[in-house]
PDB file of N, CA and C in Angstrom:
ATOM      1  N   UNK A   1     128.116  96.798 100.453  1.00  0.00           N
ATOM      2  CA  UNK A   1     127.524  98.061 100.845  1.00  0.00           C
ATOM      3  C   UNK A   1     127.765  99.119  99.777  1.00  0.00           C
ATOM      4  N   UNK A   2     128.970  99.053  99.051  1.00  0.00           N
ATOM      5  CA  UNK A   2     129.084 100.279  98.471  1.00  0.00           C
ATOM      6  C   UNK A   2     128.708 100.074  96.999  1.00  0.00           C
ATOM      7  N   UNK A   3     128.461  98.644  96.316  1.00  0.00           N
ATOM      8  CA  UNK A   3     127.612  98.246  95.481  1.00  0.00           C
ATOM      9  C   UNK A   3     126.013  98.358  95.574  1.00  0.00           C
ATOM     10  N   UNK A   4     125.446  98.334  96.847  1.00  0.00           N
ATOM     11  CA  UNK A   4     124.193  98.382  96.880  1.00  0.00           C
ATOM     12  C   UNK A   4     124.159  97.459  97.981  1.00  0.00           C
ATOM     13  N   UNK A   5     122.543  96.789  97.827  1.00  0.00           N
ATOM     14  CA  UNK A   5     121.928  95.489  98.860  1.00  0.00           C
ATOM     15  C   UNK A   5     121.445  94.776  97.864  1.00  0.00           C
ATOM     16  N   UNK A   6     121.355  93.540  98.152  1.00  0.00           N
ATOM     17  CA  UNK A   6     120.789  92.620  97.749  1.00  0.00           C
ATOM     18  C   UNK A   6     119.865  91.849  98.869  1.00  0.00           C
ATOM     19  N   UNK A   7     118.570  91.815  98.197  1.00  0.00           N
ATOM     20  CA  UNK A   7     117.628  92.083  99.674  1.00  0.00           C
ATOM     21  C   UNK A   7     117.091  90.244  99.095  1.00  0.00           C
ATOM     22  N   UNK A   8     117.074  89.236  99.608  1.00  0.00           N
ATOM     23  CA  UNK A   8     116.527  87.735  99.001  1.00  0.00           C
ATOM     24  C   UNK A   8     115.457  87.201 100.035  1.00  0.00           C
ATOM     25  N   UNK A   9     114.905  86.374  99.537  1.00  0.00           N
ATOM     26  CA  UNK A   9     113.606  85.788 100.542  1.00  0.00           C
ATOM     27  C   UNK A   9     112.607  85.402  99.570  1.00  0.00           C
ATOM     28  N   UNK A  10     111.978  84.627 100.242  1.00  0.00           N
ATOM     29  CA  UNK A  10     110.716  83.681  99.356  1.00  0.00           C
ATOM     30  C   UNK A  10     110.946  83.575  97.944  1.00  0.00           C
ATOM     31  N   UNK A  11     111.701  83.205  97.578  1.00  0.00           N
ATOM     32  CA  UNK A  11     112.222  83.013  96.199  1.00  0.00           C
ATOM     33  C   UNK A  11     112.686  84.086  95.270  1.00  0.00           C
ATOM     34  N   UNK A  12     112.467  85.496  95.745  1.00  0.00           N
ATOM     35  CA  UNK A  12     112.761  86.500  95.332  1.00  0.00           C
ATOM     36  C   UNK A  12     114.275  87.257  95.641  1.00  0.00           C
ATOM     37  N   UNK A  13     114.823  88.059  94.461  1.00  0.00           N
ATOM     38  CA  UNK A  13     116.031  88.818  95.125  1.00  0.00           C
ATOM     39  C   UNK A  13     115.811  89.834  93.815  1.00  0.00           C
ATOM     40  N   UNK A  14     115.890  91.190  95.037  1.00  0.00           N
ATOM     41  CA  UNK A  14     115.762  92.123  94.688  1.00  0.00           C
ATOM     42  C   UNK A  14     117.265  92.944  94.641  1.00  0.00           C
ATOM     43  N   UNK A  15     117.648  93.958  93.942  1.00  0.00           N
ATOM     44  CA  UNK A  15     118.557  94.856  94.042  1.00  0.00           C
ATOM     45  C   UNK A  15     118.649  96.674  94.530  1.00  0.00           C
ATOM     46  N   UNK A  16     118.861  96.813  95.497  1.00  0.00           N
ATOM     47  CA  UNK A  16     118.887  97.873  95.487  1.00  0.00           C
ATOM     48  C   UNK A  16     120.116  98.895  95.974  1.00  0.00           C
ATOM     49  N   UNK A  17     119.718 100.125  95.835  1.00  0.00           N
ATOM     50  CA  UNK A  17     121.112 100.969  95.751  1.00  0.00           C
ATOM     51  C   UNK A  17     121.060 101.318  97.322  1.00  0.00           C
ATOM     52  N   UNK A  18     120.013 101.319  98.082  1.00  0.00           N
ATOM     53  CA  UNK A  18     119.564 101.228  99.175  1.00  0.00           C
ATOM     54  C   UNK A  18     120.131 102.347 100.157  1.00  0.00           C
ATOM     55  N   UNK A  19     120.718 103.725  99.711  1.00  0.00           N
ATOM     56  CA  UNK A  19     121.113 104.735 100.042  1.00  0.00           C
ATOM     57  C   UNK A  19     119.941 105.524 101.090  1.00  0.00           C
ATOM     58  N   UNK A  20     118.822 105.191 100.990  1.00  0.00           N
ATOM     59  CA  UNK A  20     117.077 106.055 101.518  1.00  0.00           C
ATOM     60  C   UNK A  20     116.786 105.135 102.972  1.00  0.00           C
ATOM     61  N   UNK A  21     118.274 104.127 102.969  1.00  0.00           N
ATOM     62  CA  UNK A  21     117.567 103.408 104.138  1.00  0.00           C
ATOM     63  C   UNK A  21     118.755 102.938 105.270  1.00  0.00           C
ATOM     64  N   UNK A  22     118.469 102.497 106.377  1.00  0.00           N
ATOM     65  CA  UNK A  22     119.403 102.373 107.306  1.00  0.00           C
ATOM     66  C   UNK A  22     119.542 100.697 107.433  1.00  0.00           C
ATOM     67  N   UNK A  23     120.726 100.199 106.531  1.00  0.00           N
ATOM     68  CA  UNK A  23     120.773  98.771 106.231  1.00  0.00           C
ATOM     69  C   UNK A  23     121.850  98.447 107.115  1.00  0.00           C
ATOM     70  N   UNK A  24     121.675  97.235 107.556  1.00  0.00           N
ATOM     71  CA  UNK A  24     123.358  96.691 107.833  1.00  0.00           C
ATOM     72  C   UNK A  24     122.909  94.843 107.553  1.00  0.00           C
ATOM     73  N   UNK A  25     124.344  94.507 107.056  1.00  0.00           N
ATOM     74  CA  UNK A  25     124.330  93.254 106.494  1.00  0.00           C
ATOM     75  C   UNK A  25     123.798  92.173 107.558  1.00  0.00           C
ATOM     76  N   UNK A  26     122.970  91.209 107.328  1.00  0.00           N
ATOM     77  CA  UNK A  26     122.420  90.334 107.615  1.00  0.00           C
ATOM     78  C   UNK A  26     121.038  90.588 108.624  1.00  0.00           C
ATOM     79  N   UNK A  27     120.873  91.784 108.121  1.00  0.00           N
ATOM     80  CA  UNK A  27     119.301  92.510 109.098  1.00  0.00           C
ATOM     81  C   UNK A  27     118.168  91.571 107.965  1.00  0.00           C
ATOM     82  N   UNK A  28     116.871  91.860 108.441  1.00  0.00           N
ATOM     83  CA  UNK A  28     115.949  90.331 108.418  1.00  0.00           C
ATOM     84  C   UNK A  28     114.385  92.352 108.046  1.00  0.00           C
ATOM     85  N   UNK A  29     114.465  92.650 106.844  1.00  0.00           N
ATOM     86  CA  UNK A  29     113.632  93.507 106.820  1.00  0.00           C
ATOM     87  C   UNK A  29     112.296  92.580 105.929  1.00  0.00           C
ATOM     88  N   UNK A  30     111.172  93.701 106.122  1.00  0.00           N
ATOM     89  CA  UNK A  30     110.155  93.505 105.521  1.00  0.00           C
ATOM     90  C   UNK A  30     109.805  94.775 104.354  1.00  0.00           C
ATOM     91  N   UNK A  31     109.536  94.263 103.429  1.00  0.00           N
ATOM     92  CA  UNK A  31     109.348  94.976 102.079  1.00  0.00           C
ATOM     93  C   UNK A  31     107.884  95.689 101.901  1.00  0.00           C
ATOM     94  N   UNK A  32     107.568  96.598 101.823  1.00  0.00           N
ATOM     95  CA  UNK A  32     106.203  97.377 101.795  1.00  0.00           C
ATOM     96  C   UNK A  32     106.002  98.070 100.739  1.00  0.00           C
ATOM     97  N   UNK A  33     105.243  98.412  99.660  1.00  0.00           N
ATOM     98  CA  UNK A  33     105.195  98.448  98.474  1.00  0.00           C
ATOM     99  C   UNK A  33     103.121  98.525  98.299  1.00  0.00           C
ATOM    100  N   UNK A  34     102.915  99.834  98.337  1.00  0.00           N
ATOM    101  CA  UNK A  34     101.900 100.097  97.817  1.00  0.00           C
ATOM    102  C   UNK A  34     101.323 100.082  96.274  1.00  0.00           C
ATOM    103  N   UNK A  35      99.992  99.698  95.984  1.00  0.00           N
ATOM    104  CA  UNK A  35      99.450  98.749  94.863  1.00  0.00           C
ATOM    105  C   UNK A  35      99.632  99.509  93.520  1.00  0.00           C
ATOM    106  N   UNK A  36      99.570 100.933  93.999  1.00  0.00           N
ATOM    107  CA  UNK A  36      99.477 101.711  92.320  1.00  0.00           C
ATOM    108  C   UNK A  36     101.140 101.535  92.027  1.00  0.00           C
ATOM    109  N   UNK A  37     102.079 101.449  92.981  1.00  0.00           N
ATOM    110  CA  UNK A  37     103.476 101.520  92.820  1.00  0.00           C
ATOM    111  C   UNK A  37     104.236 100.453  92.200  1.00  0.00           C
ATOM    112  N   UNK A  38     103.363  99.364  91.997  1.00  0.00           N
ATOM    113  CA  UNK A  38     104.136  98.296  91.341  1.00  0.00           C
ATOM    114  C   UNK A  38     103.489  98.084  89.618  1.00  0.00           C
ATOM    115  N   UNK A  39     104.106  98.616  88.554  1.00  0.00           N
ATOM    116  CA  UNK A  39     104.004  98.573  86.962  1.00  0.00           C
ATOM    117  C   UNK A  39     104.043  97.082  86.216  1.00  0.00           C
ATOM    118  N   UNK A  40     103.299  97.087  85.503  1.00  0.00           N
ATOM    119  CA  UNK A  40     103.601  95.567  84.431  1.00  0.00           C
ATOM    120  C   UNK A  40     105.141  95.751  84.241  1.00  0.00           C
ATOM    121  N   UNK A  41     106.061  94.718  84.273  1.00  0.00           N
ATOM    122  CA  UNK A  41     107.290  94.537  83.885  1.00  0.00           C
ATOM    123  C   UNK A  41     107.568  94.122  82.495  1.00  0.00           C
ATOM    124  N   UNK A  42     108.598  95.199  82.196  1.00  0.00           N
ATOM    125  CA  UNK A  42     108.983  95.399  80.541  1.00  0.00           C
ATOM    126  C   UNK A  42     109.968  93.986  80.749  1.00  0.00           C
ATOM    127  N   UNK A  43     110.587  93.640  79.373  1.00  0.00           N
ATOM    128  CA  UNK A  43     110.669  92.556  79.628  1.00  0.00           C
ATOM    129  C   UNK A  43     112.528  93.213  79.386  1.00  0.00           C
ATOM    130  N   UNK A  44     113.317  92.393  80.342  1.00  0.00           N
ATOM    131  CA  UNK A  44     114.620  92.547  81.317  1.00  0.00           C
ATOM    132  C   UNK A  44     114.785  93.738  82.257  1.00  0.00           C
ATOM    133  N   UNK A  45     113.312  93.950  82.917  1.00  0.00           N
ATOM    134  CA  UNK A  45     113.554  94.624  83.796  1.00  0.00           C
ATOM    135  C   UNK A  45     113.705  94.040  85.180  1.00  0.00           C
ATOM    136  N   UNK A  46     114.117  94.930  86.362  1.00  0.00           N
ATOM    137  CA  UNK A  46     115.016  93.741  87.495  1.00  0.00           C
ATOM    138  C   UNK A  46     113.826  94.057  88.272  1.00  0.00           C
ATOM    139  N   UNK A  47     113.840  94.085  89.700  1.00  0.00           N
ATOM    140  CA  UNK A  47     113.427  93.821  91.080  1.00  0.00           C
ATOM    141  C   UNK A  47     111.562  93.568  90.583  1.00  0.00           C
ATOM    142  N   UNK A  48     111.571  92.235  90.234  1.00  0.00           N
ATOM    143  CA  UNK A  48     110.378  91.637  90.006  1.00  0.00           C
ATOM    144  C   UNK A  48     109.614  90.900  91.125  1.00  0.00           C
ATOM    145  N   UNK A  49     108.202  91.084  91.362  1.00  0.00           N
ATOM    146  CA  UNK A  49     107.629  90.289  92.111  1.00  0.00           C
ATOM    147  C   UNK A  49     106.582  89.702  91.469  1.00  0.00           C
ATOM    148  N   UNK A  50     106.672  88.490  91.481  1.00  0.00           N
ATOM    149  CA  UNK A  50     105.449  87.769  89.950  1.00  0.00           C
ATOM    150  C   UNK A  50     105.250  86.677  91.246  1.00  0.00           C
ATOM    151  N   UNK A  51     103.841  86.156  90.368  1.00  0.00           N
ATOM    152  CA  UNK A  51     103.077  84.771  90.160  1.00  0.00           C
ATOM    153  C   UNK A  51     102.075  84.794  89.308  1.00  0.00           C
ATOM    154  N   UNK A  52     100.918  84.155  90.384  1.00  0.00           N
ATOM    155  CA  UNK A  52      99.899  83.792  89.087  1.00  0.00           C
ATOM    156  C   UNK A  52      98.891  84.843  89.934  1.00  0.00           C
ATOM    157  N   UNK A  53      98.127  85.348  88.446  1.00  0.00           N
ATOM    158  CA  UNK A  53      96.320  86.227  89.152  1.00  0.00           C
ATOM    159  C   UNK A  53      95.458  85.537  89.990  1.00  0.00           C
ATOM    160  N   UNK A  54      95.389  85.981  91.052  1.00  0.00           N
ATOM    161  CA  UNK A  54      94.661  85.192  91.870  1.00  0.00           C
ATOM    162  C   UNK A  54      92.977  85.371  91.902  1.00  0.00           C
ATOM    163  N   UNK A  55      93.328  86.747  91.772  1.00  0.00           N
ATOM    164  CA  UNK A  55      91.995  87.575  92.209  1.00  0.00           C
ATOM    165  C   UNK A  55      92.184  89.403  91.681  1.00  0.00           C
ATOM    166  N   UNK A  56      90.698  89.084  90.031  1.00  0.00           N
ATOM    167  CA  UNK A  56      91.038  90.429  89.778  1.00  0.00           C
ATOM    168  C   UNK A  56      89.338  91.568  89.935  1.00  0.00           C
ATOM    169  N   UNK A  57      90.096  92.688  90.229  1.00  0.00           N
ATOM    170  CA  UNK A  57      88.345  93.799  90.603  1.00  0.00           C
ATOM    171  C   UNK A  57      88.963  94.596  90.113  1.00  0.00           C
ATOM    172  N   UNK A  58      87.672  94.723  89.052  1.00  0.00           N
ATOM    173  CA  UNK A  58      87.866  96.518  88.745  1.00  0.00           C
ATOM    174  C   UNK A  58      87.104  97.551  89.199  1.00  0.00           C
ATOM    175  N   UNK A  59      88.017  98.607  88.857  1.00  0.00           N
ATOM    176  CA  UNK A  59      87.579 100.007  89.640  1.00  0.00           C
ATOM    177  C   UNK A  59      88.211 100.810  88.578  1.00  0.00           C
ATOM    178  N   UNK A  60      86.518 101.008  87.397  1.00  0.00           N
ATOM    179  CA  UNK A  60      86.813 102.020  86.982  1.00  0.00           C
ATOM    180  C   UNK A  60      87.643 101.685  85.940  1.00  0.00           C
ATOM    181  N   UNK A  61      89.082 102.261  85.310  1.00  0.00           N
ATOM    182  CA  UNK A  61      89.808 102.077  84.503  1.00  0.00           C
ATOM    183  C   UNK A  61      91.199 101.372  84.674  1.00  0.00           C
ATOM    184  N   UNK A  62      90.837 100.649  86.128  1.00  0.00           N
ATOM    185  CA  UNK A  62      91.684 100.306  86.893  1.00  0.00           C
ATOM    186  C   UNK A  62      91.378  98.752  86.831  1.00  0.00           C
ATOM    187  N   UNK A  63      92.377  98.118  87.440  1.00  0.00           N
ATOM    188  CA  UNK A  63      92.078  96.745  87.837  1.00  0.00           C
ATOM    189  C   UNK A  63      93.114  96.197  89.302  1.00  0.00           C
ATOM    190  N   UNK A  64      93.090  95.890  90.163  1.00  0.00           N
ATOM    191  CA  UNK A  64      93.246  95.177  91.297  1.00  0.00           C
ATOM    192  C   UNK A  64      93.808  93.951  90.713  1.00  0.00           C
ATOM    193  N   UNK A  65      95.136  93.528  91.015  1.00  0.00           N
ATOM    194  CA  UNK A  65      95.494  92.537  90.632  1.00  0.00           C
ATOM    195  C   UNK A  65      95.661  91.568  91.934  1.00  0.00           C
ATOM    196  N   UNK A  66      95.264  90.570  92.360  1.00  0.00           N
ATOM    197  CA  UNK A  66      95.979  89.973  93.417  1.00  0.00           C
ATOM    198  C   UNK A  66      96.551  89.031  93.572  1.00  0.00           C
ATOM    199  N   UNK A  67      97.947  89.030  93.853  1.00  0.00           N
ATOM    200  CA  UNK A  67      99.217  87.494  92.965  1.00  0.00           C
ATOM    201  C   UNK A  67      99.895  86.904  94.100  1.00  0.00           C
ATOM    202  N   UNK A  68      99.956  85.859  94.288  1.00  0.00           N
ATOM    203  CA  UNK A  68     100.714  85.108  95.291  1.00  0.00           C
ATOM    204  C   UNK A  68     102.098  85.237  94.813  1.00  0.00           C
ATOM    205  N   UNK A  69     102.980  85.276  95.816  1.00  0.00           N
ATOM    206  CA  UNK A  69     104.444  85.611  95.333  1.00  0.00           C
ATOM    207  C   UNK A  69     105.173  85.443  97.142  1.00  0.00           C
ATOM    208  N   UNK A  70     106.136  84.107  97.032  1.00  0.00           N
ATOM    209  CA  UNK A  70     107.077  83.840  97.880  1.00  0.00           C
ATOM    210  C   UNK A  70     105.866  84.094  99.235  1.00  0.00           C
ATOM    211  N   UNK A  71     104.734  83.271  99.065  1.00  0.00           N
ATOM    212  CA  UNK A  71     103.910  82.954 100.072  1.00  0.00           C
ATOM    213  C   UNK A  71     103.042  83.926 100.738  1.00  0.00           C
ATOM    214  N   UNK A  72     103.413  84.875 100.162  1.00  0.00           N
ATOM    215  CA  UNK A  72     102.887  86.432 100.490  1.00  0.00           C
ATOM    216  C   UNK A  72     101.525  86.568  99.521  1.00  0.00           C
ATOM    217  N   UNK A  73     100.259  87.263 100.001  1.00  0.00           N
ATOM    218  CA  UNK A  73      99.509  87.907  98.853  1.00  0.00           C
ATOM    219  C   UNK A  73      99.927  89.433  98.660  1.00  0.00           C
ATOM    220  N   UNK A  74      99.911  89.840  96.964  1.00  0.00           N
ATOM    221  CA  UNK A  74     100.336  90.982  96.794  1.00  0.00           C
ATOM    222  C   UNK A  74      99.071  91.763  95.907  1.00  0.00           C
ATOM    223  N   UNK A  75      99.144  92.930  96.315  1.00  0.00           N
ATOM    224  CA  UNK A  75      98.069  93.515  94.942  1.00  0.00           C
ATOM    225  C   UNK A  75      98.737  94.694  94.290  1.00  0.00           C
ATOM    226  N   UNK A  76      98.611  94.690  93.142  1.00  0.00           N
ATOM    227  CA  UNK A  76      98.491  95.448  92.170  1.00  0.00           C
ATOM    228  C   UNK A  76      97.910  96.159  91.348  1.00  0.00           C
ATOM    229  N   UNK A  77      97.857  97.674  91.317  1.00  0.00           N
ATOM    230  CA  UNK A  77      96.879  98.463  90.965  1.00  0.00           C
ATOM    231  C   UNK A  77      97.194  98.882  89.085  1.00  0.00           C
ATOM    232  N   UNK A  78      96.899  98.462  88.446  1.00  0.00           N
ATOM    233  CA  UNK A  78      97.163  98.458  86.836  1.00  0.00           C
ATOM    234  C   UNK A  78      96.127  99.040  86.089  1.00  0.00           C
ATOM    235  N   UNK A  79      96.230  99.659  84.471  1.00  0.00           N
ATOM    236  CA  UNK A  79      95.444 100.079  83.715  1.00  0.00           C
ATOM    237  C   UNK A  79      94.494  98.845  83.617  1.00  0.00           C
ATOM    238  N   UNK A  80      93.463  98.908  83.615  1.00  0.00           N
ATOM    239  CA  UNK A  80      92.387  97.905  83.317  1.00  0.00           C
ATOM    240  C   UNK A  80      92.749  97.345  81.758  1.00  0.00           C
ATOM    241  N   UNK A  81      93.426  98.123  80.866  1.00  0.00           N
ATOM    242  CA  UNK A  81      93.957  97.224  79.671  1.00  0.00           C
ATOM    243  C   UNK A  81      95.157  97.009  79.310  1.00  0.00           C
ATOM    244  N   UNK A  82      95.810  96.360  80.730  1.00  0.00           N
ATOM    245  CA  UNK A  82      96.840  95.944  81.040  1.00  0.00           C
ATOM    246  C   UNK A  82      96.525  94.599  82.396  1.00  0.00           C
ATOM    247  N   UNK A  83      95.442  94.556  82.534  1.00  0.00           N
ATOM    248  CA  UNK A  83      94.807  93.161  82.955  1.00  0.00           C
ATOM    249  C   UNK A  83      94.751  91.800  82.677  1.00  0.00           C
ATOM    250  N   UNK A  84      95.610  91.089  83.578  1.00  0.00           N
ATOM    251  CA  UNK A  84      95.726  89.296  83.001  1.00  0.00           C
ATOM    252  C   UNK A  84      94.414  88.964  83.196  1.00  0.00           C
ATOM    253  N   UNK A  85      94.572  87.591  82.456  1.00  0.00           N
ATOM    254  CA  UNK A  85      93.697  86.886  82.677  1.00  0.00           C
ATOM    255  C   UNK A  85      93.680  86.212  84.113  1.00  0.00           C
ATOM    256  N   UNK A  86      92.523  85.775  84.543  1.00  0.00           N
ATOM    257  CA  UNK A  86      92.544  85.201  85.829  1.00  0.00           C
ATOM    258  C   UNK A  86      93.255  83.701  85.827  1.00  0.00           C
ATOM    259  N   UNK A  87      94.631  83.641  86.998  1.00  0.00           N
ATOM    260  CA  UNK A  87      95.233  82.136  86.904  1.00  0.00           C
ATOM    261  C   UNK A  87      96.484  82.666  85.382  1.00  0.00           C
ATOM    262  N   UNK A  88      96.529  83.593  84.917  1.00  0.00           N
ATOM    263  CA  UNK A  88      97.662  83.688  84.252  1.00  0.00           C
ATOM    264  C   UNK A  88      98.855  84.092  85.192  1.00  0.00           C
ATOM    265  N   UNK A  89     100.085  83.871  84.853  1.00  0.00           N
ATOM    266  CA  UNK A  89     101.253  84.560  85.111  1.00  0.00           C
ATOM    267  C   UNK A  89     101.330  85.814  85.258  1.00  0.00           C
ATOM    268  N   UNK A  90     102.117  86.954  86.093  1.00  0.00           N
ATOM    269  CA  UNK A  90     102.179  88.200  86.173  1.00  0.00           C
ATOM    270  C   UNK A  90     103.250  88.275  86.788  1.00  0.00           C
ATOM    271  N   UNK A  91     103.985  89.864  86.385  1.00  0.00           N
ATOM    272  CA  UNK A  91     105.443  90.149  86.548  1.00  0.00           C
ATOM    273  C   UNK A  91     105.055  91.631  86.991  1.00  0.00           C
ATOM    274  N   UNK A  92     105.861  92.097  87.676  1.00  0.00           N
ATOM    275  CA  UNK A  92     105.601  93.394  88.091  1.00  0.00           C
ATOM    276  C   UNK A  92     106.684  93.892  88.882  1.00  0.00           C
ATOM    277  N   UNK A  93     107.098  94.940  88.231  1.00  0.00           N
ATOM    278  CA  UNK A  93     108.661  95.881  88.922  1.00  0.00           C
ATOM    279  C   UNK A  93     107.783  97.405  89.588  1.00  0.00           C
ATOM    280  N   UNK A  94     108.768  97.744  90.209  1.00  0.00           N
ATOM    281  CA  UNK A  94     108.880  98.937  90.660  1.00  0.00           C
ATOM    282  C   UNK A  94     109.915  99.650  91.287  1.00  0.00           C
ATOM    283  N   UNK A  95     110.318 100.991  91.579  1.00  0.00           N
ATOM    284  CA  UNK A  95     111.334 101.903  91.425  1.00  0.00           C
ATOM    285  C   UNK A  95     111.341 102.085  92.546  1.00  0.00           C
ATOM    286  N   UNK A  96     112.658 101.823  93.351  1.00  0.00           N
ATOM    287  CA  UNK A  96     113.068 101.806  94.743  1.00  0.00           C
ATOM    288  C   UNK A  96     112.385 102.689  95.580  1.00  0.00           C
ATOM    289  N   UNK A  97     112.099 104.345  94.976  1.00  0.00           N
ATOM    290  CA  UNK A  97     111.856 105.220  95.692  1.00  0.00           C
ATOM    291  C   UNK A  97     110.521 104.842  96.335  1.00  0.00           C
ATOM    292  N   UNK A  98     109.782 103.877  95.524  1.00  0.00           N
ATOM    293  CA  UNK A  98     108.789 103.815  95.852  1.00  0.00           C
ATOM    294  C   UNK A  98     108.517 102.526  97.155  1.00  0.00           C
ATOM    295  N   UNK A  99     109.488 102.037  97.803  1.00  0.00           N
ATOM    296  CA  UNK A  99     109.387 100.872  98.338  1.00  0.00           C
ATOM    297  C   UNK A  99     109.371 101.515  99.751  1.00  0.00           C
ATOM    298  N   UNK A 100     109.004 100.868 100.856  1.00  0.00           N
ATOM    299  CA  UNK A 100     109.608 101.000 102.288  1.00  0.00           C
ATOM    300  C   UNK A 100     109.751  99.962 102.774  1.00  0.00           C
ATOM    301  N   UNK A 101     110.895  99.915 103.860  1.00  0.00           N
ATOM    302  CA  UNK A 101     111.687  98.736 104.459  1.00  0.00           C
ATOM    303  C   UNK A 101     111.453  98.820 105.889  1.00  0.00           C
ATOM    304  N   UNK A 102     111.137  98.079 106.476  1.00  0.00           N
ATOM    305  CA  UNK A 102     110.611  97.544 107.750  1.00  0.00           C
ATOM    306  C   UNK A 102     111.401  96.794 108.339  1.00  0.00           C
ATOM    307  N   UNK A 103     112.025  97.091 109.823  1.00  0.00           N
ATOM    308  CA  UNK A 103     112.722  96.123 110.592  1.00  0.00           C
ATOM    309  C   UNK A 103     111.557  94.827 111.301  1.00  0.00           C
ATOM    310  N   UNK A 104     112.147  93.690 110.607  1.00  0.00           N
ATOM    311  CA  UNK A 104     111.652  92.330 110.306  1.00  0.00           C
ATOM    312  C   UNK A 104     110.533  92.219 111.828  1.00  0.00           C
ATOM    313  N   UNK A 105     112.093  92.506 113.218  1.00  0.00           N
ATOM    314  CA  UNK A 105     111.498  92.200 114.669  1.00  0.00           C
ATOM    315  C   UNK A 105     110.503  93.006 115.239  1.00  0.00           C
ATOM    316  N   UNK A 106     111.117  94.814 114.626  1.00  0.00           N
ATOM    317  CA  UNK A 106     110.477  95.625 115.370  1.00  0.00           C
ATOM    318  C   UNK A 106     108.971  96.524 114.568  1.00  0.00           C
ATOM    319  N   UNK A 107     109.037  96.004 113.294  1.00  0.00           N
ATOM    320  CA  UNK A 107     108.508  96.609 112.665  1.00  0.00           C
ATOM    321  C   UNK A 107     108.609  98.154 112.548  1.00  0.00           C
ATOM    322  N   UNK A 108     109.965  98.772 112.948  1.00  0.00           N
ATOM    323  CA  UNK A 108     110.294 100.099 112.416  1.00  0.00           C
ATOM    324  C   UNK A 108     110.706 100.226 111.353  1.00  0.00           C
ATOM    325  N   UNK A 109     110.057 101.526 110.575  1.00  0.00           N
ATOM    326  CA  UNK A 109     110.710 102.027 109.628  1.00  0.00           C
ATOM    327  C   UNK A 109     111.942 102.216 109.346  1.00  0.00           C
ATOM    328  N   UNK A 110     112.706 101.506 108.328  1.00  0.00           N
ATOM    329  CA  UNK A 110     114.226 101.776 107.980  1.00  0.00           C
ATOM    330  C   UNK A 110     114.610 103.013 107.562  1.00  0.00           C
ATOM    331  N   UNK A 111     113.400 103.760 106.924  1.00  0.00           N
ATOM    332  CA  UNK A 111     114.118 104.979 105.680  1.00  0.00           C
ATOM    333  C   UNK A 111     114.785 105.758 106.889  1.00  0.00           C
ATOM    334  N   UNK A 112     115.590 106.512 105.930  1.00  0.00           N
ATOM    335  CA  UNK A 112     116.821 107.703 106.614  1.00  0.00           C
ATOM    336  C   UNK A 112     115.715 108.809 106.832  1.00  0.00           C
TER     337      UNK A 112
END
């Protein structure tokens, strides 16, 4: 607790300082993470959610990324010239503030 959380599931483990949220050890949350909020990942940066491009649309100067990751579909909203190829690999971080945590059973909001 006073290190942070370590949040794991579908092959993923994330780190967080998790101070914005009402955690207690061995709670079963769901991760929520809107599309413009998740960035191409610099390379050794942490709380990554990758696979492969599933499905890409653009909009504009934008591109829609959509990546399977720990059985989940995810999308990602990116500079259009920062766009994989379709069926390539993709990595993508983002900054805690930007996440929300969901109780797994009740689907309530965790934040404080």
């Amino acid at each position: 607790k006073g290190d942070g959380w370590t949040l794991t599931g579908a092959g993923t483990v994330l780190s967080l300082e998790g101070s914005d949220f009402h955690l207690n050890h061995g709670d079963r949350v769901v991760l929520g993470i809107r599309p413009p909020d998740l960035k191409t990942a610099e390379p050794g940066a942490t709380n990554l959610l990758q696979g492969t491009a599933d499905l890409i649309e653009f909009h504009g100067n934008d591109a829609l990324v959509t990546f399977g990751s720990g059985g989940k579909e995810i999308s990602a909203l990116v500079p259009a010239r920062e766009c994989p190829e379709l069926r390539a690999p993709v990595r993508y971080s983002f900054d805690e503030e930007s996440i929300h945590l969901f109780d797994a059973e009740t689907g309530k909001s965790l934040r404080r």
